[in-house]
Structures are given as C-alpha cells and as structure tokens.
Protein backbone atom coordinates (compact mmCIF):
# COMPACT_ATOMS: atom_id res chain seq x y z
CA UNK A 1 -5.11 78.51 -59.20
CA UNK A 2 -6.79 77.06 -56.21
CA UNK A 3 -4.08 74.63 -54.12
CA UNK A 4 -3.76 73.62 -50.61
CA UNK A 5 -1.49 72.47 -48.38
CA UNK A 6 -0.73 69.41 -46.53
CA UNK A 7 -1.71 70.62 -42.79
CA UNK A 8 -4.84 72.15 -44.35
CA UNK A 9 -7.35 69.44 -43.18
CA UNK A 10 -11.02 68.91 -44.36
CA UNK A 11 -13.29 65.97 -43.14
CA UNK A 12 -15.14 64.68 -46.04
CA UNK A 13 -18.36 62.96 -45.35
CA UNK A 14 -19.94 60.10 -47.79
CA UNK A 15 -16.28 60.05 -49.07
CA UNK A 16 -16.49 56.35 -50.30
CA UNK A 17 -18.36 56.61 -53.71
CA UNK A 18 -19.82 59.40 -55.68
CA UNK A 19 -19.49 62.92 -55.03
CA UNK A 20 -18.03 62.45 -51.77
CA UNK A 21 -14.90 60.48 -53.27
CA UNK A 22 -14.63 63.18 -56.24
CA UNK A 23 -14.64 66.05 -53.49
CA UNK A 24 -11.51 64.35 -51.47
CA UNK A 25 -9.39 62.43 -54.11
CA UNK A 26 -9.85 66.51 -55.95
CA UNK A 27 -9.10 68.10 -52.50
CA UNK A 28 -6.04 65.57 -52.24
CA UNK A 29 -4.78 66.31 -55.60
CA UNK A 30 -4.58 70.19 -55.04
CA UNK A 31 -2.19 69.34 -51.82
CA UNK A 32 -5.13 69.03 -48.91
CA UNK A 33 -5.07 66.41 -46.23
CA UNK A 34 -8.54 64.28 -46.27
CA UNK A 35 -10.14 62.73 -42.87
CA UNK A 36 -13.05 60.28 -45.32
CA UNK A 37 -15.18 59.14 -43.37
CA UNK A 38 -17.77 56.71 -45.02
CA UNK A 39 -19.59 53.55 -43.57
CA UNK A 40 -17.55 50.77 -46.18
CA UNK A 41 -14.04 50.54 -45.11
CA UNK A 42 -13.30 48.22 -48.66
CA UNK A 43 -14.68 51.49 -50.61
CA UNK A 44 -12.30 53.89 -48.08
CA UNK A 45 -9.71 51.71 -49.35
CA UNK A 46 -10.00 51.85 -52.65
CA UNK A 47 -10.34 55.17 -53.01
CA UNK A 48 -6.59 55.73 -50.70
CA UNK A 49 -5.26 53.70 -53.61
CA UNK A 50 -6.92 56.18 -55.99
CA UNK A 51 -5.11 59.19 -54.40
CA UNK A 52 -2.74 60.98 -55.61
CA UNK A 53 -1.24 61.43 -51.72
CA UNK A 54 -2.59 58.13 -50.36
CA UNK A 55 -0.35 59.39 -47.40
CA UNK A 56 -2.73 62.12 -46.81
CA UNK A 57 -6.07 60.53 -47.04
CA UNK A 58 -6.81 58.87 -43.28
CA UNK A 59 -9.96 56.48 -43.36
CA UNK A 60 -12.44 56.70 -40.71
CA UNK A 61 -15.53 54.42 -40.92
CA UNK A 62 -18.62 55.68 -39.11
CA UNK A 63 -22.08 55.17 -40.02
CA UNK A 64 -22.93 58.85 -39.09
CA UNK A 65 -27.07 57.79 -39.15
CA UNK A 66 -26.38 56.08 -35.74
CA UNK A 67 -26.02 58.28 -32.73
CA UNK A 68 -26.57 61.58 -34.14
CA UNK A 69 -26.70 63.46 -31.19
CA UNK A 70 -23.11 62.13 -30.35
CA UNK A 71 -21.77 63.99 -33.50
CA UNK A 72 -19.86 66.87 -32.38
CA UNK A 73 -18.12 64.47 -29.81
CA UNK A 74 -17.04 62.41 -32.78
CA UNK A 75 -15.59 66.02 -34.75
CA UNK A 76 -13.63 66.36 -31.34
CA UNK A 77 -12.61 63.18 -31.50
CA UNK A 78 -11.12 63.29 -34.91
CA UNK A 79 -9.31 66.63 -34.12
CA UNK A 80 -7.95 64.78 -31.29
CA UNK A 81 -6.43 62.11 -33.73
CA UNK A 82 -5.85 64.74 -36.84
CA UNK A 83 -5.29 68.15 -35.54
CA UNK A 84 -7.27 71.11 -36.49
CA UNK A 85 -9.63 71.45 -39.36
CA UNK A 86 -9.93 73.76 -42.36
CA UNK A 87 -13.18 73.01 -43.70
CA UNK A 88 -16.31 70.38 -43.56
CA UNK A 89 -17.76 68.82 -46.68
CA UNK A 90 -20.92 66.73 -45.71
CA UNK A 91 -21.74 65.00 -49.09
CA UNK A 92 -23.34 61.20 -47.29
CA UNK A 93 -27.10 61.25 -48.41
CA UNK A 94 -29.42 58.98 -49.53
CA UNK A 95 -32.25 59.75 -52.39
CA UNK A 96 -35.81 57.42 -53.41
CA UNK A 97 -38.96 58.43 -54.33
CA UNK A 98 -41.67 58.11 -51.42
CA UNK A 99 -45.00 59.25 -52.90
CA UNK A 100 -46.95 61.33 -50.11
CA UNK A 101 -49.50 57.98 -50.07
CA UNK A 102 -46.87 55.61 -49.13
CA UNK A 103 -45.14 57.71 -46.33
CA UNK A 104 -45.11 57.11 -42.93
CA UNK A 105 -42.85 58.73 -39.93
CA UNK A 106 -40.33 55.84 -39.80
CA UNK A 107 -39.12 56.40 -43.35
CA UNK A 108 -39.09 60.34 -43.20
CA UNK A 109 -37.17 60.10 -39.73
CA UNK A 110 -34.92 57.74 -42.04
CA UNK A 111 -34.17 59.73 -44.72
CA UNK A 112 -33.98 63.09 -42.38
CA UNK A 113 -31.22 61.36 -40.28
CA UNK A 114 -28.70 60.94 -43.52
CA UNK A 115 -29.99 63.89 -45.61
CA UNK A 116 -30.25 66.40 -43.06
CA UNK A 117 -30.01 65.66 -39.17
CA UNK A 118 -26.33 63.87 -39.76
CA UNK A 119 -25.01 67.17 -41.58
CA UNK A 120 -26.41 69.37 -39.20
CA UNK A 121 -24.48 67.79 -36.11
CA UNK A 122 -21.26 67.62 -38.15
CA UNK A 123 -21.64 71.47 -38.45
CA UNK A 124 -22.02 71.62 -35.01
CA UNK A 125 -18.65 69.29 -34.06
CA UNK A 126 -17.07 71.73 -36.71
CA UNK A 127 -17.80 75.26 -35.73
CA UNK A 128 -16.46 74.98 -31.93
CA UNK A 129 -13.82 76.94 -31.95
CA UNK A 130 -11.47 74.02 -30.82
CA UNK A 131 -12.16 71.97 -33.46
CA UNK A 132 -11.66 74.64 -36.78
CA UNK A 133 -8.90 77.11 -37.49
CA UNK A 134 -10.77 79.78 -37.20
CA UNK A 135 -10.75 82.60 -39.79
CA UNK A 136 -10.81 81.35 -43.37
CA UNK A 137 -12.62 77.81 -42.75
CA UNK A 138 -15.39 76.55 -44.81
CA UNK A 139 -18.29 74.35 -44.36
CA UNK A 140 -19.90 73.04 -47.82
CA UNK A 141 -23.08 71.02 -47.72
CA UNK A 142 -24.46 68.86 -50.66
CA UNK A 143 -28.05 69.45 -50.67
CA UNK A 144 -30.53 68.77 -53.66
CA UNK A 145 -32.06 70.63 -56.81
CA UNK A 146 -34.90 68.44 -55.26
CA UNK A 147 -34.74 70.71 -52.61
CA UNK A 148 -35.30 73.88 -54.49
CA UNK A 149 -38.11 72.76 -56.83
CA UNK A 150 -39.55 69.89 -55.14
CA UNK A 151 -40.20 67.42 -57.60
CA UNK A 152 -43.43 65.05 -57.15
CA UNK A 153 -43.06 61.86 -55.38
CA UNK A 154 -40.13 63.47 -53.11
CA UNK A 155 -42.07 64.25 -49.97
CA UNK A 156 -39.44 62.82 -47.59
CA UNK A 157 -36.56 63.57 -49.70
CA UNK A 158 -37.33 67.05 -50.89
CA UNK A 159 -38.48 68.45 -47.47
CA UNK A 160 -34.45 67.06 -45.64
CA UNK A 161 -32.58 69.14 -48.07
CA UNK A 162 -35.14 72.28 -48.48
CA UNK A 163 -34.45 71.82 -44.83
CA UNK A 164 -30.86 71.66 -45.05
CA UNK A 165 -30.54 74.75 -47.16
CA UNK A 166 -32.23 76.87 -45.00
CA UNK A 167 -30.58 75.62 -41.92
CA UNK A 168 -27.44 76.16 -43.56
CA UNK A 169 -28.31 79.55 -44.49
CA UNK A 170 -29.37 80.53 -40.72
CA UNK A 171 -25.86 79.19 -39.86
CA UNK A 172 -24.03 81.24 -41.85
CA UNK A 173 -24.84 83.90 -40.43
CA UNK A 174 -24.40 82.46 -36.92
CA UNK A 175 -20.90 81.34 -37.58
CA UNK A 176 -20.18 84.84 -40.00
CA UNK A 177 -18.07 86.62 -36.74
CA UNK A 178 -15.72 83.48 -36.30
CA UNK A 179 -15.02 83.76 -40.12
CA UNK A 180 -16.49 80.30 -41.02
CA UNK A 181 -18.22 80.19 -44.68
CA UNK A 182 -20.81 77.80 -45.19
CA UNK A 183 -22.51 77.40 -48.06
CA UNK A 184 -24.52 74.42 -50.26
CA UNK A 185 -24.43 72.89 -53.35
CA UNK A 186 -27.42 71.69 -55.24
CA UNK A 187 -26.86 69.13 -57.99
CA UNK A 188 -30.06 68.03 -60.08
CA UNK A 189 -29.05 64.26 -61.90
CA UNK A 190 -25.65 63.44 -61.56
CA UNK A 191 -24.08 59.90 -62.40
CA UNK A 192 -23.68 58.06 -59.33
CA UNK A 193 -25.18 55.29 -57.79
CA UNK A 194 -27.63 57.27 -56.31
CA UNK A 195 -30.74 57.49 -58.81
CA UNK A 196 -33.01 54.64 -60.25
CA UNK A 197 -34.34 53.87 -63.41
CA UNK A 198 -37.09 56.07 -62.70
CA UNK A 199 -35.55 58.80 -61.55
CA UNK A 200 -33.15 58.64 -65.20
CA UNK A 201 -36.14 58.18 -67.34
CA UNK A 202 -37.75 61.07 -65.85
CA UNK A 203 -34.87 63.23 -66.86
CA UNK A 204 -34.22 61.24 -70.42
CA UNK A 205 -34.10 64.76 -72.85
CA UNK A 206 -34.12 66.95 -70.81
CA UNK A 207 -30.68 67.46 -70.28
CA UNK A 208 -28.91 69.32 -73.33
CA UNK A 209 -25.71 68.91 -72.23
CA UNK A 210 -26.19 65.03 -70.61
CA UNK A 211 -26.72 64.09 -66.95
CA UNK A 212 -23.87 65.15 -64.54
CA UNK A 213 -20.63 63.87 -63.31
CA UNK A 214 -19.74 63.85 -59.96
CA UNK A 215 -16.39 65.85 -60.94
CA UNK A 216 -18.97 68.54 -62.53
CA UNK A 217 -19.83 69.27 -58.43
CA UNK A 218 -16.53 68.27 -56.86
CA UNK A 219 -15.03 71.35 -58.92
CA UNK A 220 -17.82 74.07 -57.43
CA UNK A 221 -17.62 72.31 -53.28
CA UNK A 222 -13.29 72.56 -54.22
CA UNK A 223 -13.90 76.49 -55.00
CA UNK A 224 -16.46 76.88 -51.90
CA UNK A 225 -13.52 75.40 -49.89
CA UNK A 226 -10.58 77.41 -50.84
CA UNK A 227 -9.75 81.18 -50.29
CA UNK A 228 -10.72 82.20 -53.63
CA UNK A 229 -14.42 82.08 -52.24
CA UNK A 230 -13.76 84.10 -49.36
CA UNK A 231 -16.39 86.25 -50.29
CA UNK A 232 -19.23 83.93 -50.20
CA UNK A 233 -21.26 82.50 -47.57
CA UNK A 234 -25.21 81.91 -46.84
CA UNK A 235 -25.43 80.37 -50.88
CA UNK A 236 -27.28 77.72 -52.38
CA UNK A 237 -25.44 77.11 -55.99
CA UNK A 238 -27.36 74.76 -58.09
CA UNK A 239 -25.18 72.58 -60.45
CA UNK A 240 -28.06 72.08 -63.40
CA UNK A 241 -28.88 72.62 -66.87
CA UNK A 242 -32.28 71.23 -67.47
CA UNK A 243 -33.90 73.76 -66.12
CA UNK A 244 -32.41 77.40 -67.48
C-alpha cells in the first residue's frame, strides 16, 4: 500500500484544477505534505478545503510562464520556506489546436513556455542537491499522448511535450547517480477543463471504456512518486485506451 508521511514534501505544479489538484489532494490523502502552486489563489483555496490534511497543503501562487529563467531560484526559495523536497510533479499545461497555417512564433513560444520550458526549469530548481533529499526522490512530468502520436492540427502543442518527453528522458539519466527518478505520464482525453468541443468530438467512439478522469492519472504520477517505483526511471507511460 503506497503511503507517505507528513515531512515527505512534493511541489505540485498546475495544482488548482484538473490533474494537478487530483495529484495533491491524492498525495495529501496517503499522508504527504503538498507545496500547490497554481496561478488562482480562489482555486488554491478551494482545493485546501478539499483536503483531507488542509494543514498540510501550503498555497503558493506563481504564474510559472513569467520569468522562466528565474525558476530554480523560486525551488530554492520554497525549500527555504518548506524544507526539503521528496519529489516534483509538474502537471500546469495548456492544450488548443493551432493548425500549421495559422502558426506563428509568438504562439509556439506561448505554448512552449507552459507545456515545456516552465517544467524544464522546475526540474532544474529540483535536482540541486540542496533543494531534494537525495536518494529516493522523484520527478513526474505530465506530458501528452499528443506528444507520442502527434495528432493533426497540434503543431505547437504536440512538438512542447514530444519535447518534454525526450528532455525528460535525457535527464534521467543525468540525475540517475543522485538517485532521482524522473519519469512522464501521457494521458490522451481526460475530463478537465482542458479540451474543446472539437477536441471531444474528435474522440466521440472511440473510447470503449469513456474519456478519462483526472483520478485515472493521479493514481499512475502517485505510484511514479512513491518507493514502490523505485525501479523505474527514463519512462513515458501513456494513460489511454483508444488506441490499443
């Protein structure tokens, strides 16, 4: 049975709705101490009243899109106010569809910074060594089925989290001798707020057992985070079942 305890801390990224909120209110539940950090501090709120432990969720509000670079100051900073961290779960993204005709650099440099630049710099707060404890840590990443098989009419989209996997990948074995894990998880259509009408009419049928809930891929980031994955690093699991 997977559990954690209280001084076992993991900063949750995007933790305000969707998968983000599933991964820490499930994280709380099982006895972990949650750092959310999300840009609507009503929606933090909310989901501290949700908890289980309210006492261990602590909200930050950040709008990690803006001053990238300054990341892994901002990690440092929150081990400053928190204490040392267990794991990383970067789950703030942003879909659309953005045809290859109506792209232009301003909106891929917009959806890189969320989908794939933000996570990338959180990884990099995270894996100094004064920032983790060490052996045992984990570092999850929510990437995208998109990513994988690169739907049409995902250009910008597709390309930050086939980008983010492999990334990911190359970090894992960077960060393998400090005994960091890090891994991703690729969902295909999950119920959030996240996808359009077109996006769900694109996928009516084709789903035997219906579209996803966010608790479907809170359960697998959980498992990547505790020590009953110990054994797994480098992996891209895709949470699907459209396409077996």
């Amino acid at each position: 049975m997977i559990s954690f305890t209280d001084n076992q801390i993991f900063i949750v990224t995007g933790a305000s709705s969707g998968m983000g909120e599933a991964t820490a209110l499930l994280l709380n539940q099982l006895g972990a101490s949650v750092v959310a950090v999300a840009r609507r501090e009503e929606r933090l709120q909310m989901l501290k009243q949700k908890a289980q432990r309210p006492e261990s969720i602590y909200v930050e509000v950040k709008d990690l899109a803006e001053d990238i670079e300054e990341l892994p100051t901002y990690v440092k900073q929150l081990r400053e106010r928190y204490g040392k961290f267990q794991g990383l779960v970067c789950c703030a993204g942003a879909g659309g569809i953005h045809p290859l005709r109506a792209v232009d650099r301003k909106t891929i440099q917009k959806v890189f910074d969320i989908n794939y630049f933000s996570p990338v710099f959180m990884t990099k707060g995270f894996v100094d060594k004064r920032n983790n404890n060490g052996k045992g840590c984990s570092i999850v990443c929510i990437a995208s089925i998109a990513g994988v098989h690169c739907p049409p009419g995902m250009t910008c989209y597709a390309g930050a989290k086939g980008a983010l996997i492999a990334s990911m990948r190359s970090i894992a074995r960077e960060v393998a001798p400090q005994g960091i894990r890090v891994n991703c998880v690729s969902p295909s259509l999950i119920d959030t707020e996240m996808p359009g009408e077109i996006e769900r009419q694109y996928a009516e049928g084709k789903y035997p057992f219906g579209i996803g809930h966010v608790e479907d891929v809170a359960n697998m980031i959980v498992y990547l985070s505790a020590g009953q994955s110990k054994w797994i690093t480098g992996q891209n699991y895709i949470i699907d079942c459209s396409s077996f």
